[in-house]
N, C-alpha and C. Protein backbone atom coordinates (compact mmCIF):
# COMPACT_ATOMS: atom_id res chain seq x y z
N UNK A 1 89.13 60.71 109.76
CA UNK A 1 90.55 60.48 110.04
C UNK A 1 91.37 61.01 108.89
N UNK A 2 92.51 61.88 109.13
CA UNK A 2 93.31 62.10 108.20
C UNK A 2 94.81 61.73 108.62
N UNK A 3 95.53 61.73 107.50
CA UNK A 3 96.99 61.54 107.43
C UNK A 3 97.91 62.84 107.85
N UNK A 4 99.31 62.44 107.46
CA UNK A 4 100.15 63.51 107.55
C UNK A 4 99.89 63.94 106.33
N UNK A 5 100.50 65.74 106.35
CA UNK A 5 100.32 66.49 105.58
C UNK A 5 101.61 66.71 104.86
N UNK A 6 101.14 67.51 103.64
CA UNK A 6 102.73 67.66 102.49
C UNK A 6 102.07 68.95 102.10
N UNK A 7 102.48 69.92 103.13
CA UNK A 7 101.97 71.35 103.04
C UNK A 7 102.37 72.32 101.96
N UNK A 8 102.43 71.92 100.72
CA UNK A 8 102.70 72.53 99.61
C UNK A 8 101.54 72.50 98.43
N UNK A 9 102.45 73.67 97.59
CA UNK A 9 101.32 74.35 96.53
C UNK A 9 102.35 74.46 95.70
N UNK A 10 102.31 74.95 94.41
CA UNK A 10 102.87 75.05 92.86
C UNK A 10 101.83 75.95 92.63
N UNK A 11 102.50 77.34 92.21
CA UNK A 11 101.80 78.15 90.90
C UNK A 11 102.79 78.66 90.41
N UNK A 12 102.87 79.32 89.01
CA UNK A 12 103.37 80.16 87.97
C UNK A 12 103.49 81.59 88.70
N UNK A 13 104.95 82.11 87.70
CA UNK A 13 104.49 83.54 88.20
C UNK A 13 104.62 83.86 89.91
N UNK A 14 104.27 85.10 90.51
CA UNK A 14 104.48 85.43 91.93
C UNK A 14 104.64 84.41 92.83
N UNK A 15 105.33 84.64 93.70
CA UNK A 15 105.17 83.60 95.38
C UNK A 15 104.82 83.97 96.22
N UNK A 16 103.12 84.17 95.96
CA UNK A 16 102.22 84.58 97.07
C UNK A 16 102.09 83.47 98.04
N UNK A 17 102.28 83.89 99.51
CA UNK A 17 102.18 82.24 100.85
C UNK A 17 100.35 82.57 100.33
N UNK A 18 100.21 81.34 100.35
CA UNK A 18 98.35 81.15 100.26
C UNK A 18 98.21 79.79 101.63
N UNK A 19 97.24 80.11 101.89
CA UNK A 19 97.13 78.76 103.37
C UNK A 19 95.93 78.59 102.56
N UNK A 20 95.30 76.82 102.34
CA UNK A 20 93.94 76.72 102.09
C UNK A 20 93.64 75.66 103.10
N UNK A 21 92.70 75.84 104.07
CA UNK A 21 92.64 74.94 104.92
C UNK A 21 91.24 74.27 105.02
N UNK A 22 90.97 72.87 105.38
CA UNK A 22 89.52 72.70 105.46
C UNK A 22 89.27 73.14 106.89
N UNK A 23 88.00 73.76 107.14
CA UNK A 23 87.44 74.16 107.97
C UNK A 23 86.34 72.94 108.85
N UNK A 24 87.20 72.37 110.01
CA UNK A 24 86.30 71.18 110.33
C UNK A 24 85.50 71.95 111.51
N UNK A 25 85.15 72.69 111.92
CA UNK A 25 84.53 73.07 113.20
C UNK A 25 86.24 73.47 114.14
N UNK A 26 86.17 72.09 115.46
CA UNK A 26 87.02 72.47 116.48
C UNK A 26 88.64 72.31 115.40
N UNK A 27 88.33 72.03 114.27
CA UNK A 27 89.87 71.90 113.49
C UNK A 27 89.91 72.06 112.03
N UNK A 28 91.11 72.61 112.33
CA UNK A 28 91.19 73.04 110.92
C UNK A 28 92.64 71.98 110.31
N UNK A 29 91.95 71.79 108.70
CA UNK A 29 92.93 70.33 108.50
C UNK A 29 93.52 71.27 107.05
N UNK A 30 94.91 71.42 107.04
CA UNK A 30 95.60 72.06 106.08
C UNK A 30 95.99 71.47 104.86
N UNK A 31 96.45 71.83 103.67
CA UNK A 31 96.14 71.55 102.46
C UNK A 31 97.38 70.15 102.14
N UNK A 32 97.01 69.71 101.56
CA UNK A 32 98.16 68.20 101.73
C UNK A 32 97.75 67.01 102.56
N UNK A 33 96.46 67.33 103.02
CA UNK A 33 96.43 66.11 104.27
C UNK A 33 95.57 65.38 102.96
N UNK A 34 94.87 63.82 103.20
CA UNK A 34 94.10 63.31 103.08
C UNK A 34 92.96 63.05 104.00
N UNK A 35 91.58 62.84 104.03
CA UNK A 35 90.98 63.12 104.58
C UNK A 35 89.37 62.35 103.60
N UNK A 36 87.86 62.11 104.37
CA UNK A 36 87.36 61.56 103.94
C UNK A 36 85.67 62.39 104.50
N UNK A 37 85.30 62.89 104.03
CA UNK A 37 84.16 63.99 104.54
C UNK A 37 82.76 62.98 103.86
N UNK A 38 81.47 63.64 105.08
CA UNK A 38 80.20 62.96 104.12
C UNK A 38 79.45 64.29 103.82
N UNK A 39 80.15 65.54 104.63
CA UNK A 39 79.10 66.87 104.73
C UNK A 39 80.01 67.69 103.73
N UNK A 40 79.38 68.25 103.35
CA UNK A 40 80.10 69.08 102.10
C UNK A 40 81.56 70.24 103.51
N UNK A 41 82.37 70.00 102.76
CA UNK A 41 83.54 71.19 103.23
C UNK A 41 83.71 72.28 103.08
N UNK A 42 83.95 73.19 103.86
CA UNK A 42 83.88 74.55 104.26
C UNK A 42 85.15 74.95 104.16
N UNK A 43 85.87 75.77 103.97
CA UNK A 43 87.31 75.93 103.87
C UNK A 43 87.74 77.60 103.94
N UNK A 44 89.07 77.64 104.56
CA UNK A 44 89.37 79.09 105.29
C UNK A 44 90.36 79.35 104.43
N UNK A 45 90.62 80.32 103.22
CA UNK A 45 91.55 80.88 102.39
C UNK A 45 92.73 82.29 102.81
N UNK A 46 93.64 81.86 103.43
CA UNK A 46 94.42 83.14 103.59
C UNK A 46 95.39 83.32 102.48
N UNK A 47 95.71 84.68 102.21
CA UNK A 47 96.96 85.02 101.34
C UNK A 47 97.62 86.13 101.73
N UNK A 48 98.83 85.99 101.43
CA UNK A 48 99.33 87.05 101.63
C UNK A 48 100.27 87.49 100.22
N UNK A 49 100.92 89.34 99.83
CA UNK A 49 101.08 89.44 98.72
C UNK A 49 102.28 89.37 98.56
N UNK A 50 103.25 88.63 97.21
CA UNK A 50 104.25 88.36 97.21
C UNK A 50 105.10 89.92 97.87
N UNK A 51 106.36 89.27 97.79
CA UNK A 51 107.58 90.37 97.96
C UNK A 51 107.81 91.06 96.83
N UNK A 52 107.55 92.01 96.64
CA UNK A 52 108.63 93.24 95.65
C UNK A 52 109.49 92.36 94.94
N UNK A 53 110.31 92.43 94.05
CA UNK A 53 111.62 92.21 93.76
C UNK A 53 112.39 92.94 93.77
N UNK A 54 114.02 92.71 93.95
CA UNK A 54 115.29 93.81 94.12
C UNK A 54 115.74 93.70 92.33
N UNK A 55 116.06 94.12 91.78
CA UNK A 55 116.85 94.22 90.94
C UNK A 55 117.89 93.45 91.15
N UNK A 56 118.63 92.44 89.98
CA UNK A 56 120.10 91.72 90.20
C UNK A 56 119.81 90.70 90.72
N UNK A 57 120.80 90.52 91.84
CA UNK A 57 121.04 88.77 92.43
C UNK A 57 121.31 89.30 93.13
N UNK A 58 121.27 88.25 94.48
CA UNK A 58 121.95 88.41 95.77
C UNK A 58 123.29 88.45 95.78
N UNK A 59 124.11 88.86 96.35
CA UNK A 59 125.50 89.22 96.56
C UNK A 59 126.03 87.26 96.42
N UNK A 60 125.69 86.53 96.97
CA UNK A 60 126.12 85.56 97.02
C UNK A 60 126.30 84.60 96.22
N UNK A 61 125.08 85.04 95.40
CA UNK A 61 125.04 84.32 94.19
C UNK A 61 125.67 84.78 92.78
N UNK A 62 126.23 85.92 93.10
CA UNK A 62 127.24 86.75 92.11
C UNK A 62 128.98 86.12 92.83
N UNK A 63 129.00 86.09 93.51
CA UNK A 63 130.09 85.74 94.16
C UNK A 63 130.33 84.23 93.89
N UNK A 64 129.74 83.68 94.01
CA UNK A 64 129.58 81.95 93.42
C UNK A 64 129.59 82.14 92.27
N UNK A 65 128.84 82.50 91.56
CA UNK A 65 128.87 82.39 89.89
C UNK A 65 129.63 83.20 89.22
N UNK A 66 129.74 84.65 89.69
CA UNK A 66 130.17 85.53 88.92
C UNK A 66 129.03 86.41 87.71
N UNK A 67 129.15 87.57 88.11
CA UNK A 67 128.21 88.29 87.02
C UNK A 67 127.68 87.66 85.81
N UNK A 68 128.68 87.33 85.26
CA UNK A 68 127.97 86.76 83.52
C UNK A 68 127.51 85.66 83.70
N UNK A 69 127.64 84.61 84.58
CA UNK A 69 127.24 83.39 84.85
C UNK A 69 125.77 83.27 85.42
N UNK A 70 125.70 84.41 86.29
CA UNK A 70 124.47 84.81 86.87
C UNK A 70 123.38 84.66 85.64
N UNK A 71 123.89 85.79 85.13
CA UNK A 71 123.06 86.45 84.25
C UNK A 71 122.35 85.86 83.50
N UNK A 72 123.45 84.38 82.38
CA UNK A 72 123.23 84.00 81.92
C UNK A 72 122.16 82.51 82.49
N UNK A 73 122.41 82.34 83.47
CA UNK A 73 121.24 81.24 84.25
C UNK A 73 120.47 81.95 84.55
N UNK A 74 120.20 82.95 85.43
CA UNK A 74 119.18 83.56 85.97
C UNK A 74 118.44 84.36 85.08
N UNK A 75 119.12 84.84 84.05
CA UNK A 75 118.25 85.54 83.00
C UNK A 75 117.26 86.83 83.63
N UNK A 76 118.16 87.68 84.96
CA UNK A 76 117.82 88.87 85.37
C UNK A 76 116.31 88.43 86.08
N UNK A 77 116.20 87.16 86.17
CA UNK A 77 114.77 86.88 87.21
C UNK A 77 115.61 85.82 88.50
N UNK A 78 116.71 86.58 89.35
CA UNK A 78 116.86 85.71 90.39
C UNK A 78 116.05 86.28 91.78
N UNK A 79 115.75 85.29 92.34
CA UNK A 79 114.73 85.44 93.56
C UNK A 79 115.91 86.31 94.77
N UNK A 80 115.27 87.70 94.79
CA UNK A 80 116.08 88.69 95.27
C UNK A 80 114.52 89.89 95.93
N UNK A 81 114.36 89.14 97.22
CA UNK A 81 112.99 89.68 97.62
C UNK A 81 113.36 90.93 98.08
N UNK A 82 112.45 92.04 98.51
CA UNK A 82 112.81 93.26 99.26
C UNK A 82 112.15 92.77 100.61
N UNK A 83 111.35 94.27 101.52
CA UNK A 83 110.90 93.54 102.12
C UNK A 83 109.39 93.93 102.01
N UNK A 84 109.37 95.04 101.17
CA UNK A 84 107.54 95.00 100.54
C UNK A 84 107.29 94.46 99.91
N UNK A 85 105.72 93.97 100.20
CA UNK A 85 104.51 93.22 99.51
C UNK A 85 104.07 93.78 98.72
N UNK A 86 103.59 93.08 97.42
CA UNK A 86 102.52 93.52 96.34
C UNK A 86 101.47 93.42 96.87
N UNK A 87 100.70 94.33 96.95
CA UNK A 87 98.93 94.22 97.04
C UNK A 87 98.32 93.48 96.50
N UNK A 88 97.33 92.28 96.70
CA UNK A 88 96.46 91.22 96.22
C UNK A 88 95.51 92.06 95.74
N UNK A 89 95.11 91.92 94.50
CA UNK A 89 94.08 92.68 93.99
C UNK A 89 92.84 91.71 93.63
N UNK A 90 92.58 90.53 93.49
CA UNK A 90 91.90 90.18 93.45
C UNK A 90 92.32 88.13 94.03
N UNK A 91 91.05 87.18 94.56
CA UNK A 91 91.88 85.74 94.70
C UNK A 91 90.23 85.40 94.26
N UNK A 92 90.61 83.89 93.22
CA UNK A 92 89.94 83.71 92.48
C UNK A 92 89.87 82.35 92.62
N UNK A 93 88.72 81.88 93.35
CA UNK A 93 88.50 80.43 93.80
C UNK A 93 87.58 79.31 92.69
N UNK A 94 88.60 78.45 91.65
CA UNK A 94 87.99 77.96 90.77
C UNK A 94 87.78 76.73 90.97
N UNK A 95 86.27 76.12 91.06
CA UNK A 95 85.98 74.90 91.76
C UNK A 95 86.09 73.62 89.85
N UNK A 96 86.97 72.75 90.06
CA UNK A 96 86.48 71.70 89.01
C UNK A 96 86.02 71.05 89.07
N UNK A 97 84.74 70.30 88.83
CA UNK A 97 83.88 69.28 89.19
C UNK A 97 84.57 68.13 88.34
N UNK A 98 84.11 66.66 88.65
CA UNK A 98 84.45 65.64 88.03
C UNK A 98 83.75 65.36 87.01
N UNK A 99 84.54 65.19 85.32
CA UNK A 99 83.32 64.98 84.40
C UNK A 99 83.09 63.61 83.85
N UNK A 100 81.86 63.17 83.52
CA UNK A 100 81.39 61.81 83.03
C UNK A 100 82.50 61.84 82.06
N UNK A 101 83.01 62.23 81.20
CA UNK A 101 83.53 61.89 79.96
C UNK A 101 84.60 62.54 79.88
């Protein structure tokens, strides 16, 4: 039996969509649920590669703030996607075990 899900992730750096889902047979139970297994879990990893970035800010957010205001919050990293993807060059599945100490 599992719960509702809180289908979110946190990483640094790019905003690659990543789906990590457990793989139950007839279902697949997505990342956020709780859940209680006795057979070891199998799990289905999709990604896809972030967006490009545009140069600047969105028009809107220059218009609200104004150029120097921008600038000075956003610090020339405002989320201003194109509509190409970066190529995934490598996804790197790091398991942590629980330690005695």
């Amino acid at each position: 039996m599992h719960s509702s899900a809180t289908e979110v992730y946190a990483a640094s750096g790019r905003r690659a969509p990543l789906w990590f889902d457990l793989n139950d047979g007839a279902e697949s139970i997505p990342i956020g649920v709780t859940t209680t297994r006795a057979d070891v879990p199998r799990f289905r990893v999709r990604a896809t590669g972030s967006f490009e970035q545009r140069p600047g800010c969105l028009e809107n957010v220059t218009d609200a703030l104004g150029q120097v205001r921008a600038g000075h919050i956003c610090r020339g990293e405002c989320y201003y996607p194109s509509e190409k993807r970066r190529p995934i060059t490598r996804i790197e599945i790091v398991r942590i075990r629980p330690q005695i100490e």
